[in-house]
Protein backbone atom coordinates (compact mmCIF):
# COMPACT_ATOMS: atom_id res chain seq x y z
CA UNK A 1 26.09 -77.44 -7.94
CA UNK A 2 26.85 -74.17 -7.03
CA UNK A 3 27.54 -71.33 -9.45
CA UNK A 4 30.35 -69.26 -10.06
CA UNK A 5 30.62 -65.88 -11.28
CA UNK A 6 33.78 -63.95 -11.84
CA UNK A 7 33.42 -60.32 -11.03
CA UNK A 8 35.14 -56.89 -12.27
CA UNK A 9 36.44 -58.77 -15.71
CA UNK A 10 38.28 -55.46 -17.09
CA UNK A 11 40.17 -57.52 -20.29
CA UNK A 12 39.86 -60.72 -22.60
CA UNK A 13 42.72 -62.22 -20.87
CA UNK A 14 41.07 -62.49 -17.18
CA UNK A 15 37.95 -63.62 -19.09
CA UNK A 16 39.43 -66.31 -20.91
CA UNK A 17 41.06 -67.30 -17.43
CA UNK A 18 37.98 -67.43 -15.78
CA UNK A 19 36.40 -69.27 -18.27
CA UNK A 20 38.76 -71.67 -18.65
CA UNK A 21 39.24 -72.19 -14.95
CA UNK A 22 35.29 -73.19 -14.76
CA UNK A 23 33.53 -70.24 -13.81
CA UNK A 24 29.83 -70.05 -14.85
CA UNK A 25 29.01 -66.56 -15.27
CA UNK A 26 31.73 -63.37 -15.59
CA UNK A 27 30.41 -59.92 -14.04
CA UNK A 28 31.25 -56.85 -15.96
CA UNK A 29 30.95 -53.30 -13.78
CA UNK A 30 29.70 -50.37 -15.30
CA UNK A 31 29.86 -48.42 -12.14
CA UNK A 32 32.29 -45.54 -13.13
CA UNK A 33 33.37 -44.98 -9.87
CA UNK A 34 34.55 -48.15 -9.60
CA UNK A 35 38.29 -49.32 -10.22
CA UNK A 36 37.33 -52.28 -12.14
CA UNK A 37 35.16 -50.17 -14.57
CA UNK A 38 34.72 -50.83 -17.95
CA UNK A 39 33.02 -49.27 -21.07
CA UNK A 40 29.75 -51.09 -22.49
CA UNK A 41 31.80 -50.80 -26.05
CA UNK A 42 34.48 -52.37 -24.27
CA UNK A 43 32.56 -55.19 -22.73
CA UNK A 44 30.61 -55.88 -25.73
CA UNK A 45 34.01 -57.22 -27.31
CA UNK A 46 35.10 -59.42 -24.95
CA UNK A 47 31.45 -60.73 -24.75
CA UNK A 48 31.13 -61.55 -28.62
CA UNK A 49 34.83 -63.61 -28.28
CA UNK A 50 33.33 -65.62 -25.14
CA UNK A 51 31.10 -69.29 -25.71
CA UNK A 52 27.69 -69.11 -25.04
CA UNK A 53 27.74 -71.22 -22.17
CA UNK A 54 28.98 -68.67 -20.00
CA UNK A 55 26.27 -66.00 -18.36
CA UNK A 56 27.55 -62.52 -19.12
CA UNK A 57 26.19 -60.22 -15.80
CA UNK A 58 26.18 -56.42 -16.19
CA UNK A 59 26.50 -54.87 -13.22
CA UNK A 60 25.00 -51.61 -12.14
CA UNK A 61 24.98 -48.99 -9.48
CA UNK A 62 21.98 -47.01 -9.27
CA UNK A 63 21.54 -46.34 -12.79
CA UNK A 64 18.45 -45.31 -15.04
CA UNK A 65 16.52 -47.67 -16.12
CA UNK A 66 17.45 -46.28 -20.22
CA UNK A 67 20.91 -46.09 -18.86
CA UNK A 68 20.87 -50.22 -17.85
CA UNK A 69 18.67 -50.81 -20.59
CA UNK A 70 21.02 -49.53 -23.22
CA UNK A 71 24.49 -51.02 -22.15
CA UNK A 72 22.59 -54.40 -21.16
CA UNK A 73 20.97 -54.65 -24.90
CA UNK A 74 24.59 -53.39 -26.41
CA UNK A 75 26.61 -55.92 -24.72
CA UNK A 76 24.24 -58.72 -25.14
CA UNK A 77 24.01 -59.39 -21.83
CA UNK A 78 22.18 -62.47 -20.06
CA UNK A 79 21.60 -60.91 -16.75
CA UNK A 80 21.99 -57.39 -14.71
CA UNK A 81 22.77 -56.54 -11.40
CA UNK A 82 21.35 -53.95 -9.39
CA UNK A 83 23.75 -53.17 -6.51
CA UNK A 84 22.42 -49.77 -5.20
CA UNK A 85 19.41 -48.56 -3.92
CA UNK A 86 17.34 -49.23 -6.54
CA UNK A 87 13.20 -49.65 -5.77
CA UNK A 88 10.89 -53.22 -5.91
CA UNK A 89 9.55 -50.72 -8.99
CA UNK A 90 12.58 -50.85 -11.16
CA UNK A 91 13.10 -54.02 -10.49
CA UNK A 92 9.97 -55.42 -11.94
CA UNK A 93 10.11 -53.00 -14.65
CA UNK A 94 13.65 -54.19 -15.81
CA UNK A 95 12.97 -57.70 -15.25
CA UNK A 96 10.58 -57.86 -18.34
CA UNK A 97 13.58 -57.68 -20.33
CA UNK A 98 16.37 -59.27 -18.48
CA UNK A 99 16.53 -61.33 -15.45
CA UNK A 100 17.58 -58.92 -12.22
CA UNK A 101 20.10 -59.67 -9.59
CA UNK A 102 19.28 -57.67 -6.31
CA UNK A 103 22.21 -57.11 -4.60
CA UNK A 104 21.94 -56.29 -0.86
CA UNK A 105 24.53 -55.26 1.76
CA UNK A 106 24.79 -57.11 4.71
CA UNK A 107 25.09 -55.37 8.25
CA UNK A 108 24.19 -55.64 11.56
CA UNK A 109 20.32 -56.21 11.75
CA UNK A 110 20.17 -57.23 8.28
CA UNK A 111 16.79 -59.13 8.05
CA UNK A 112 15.86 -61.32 4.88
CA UNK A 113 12.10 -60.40 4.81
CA UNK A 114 13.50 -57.39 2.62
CA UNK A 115 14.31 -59.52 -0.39
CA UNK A 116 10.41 -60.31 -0.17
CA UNK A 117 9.53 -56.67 -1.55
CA UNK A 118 11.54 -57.17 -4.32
CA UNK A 119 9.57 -59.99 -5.98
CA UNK A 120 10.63 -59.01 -9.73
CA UNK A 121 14.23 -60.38 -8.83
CA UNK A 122 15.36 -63.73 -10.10
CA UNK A 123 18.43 -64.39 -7.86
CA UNK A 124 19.85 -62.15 -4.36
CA UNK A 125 23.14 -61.76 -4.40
CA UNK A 126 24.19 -60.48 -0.84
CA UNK A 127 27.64 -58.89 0.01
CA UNK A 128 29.41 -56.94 2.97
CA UNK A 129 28.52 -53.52 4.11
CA UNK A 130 31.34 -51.16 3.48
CA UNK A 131 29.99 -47.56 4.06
CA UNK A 132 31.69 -45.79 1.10
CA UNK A 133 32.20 -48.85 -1.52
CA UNK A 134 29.83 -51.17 -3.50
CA UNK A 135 32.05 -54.29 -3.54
CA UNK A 136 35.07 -55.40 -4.17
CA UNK A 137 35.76 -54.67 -0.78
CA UNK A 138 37.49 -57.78 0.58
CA UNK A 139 34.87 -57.68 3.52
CA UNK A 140 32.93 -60.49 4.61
CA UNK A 141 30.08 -60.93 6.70
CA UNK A 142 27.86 -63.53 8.73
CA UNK A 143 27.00 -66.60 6.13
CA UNK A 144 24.50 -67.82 8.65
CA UNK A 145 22.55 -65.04 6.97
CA UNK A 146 22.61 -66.40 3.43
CA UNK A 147 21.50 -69.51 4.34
CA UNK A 148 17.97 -68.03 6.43
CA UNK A 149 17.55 -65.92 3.06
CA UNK A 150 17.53 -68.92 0.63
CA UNK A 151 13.86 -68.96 1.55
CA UNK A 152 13.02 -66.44 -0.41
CA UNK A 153 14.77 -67.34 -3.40
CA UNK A 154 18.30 -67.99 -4.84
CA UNK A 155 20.82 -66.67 -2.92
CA UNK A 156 24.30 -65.49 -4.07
CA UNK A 157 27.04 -64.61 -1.84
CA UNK A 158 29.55 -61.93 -2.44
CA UNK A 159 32.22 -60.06 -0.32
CA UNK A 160 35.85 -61.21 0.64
CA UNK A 161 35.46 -64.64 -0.78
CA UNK A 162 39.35 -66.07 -1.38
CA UNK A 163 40.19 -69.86 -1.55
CA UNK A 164 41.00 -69.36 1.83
CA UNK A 165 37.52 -69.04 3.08
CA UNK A 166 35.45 -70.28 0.17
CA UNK A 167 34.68 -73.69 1.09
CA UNK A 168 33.64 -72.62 4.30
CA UNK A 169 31.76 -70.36 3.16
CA UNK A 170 29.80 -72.80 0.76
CA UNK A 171 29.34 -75.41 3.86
CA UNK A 172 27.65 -72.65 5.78
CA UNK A 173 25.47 -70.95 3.49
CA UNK A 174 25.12 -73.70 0.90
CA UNK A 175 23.94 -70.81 -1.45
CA UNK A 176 22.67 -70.97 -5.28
CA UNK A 177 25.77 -69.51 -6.24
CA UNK A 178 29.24 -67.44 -5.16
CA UNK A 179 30.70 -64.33 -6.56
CA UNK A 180 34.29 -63.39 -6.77
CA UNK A 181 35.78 -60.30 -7.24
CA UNK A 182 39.06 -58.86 -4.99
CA UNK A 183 39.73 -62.53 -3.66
CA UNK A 184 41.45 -63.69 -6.66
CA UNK A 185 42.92 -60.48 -7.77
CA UNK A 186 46.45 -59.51 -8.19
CA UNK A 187 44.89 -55.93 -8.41
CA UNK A 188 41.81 -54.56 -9.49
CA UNK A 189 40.40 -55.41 -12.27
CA UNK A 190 43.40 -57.74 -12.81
CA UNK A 191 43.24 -62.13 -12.42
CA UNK A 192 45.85 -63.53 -10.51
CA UNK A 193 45.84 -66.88 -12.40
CA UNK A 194 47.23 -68.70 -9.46
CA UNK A 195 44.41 -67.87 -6.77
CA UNK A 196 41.89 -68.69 -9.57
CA UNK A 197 43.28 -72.19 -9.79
CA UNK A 198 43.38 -71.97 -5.98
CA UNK A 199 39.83 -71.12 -5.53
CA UNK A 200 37.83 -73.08 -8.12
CA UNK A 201 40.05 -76.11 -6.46
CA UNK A 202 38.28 -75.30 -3.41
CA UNK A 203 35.39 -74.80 -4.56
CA UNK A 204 35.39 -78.31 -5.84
CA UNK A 205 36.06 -80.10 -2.70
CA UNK A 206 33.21 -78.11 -0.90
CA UNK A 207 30.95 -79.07 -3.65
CA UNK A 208 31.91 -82.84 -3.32
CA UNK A 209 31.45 -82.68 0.40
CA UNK A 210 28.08 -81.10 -0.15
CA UNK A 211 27.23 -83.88 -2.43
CA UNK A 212 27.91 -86.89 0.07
CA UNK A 213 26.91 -85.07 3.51
């Protein structure tokens, strides 16, 4: 099965969507430059109103390690996400508190044998190359990519994902898991209830072709 994680949750009322629509994990960004920002404090109280079932990702933009530390311990969170530049060094030293995501932006040239440096990581999550923004960016790039990375561990994909393109996206890469963010927003850091529907629809037929290929 692959997993789902709503990204840029800015409010309990996207959250509750998402949850309710079947997503496995929601992403919270505490990037300030980011639109869909939100305050730790903030965070935490959607978090503590949310079953445990759900996987509550903090993500993070080239942070200090007290700094990720801090907001991860205050919201409670299960996992964070490391979406800058961040070192194979910080990685291992954060993942002996909380399971690290390593995101990655894809360009031209991209070559998976990088993920192998970063062996502290518990899951890749790879997204589009935009040259001034860390996600969200409605880009997409080659999913043939993904799918060589798996081999060096659980792959997630990110970047322009919509229920457009999902299910191709899921038959190509066949990754551990897919992350959401701009594709079913009305707005940033705002749900568009109707894509949601739309895309975790999709995202069951891929599954079920998956299933009997």
């Amino acid at each position: 099965m692959v997993r789902v994680k709503i990204c840029g949750i800015t409010n309990w009322t996207d959250a509750r969507l998402a949850v309710t629509a079947g997503a496995d994990a929601l992403g919270f960004n505490f990037c300030r430059q980011s639109p869909r920002y939100i305050a730790p404090d903030e965070a935490r109280l959607i978090a503590t109103r949310l079953p445990r079932r759900v996987l509550l990702v903090g993500v993070f933009v080239n942070a200090s390690l007290d700094d990720v530390l801090r907001a991860a311990r205050n919201v409670d969170l299960n996992l964070v996400q490391l979406h800058g530049e961040e070192s194979p060094a910080d990685v291992q030293e954060l993942s002996e508190s909380f399971p690290v995501i390593k995101g990655f932006r894809v360009r031209t040239g991209f070559g998976g044998e990088r993920l192998k440096r970063y062996r502290g990581a518990a899951a890749f999550l790879l997204d589009a190359f935009d040259a001034k923004r860390r996600g969200g960016t409605g880009k997409t790039f080659d999913w043939s990519v993904a799918k060589k990375a798996k081999k060096y561990g659980a792959i997630i994909v990110a970047g322009g994902l919509t229920p457009e393109n999902i299910a191709r996206a899921i038959r190509q890469a066949q990754p551990f898991g897919v992350d959401i963010c701009s594709g079913v927003e009305s707005r940033p850091g705002r749900t568009d209830p109707d894509r949601l529907d739309a895309l975790m629809h999709e995202i069951g037929l891929a599954q079920k072709e998956l299933a009997y290929a």
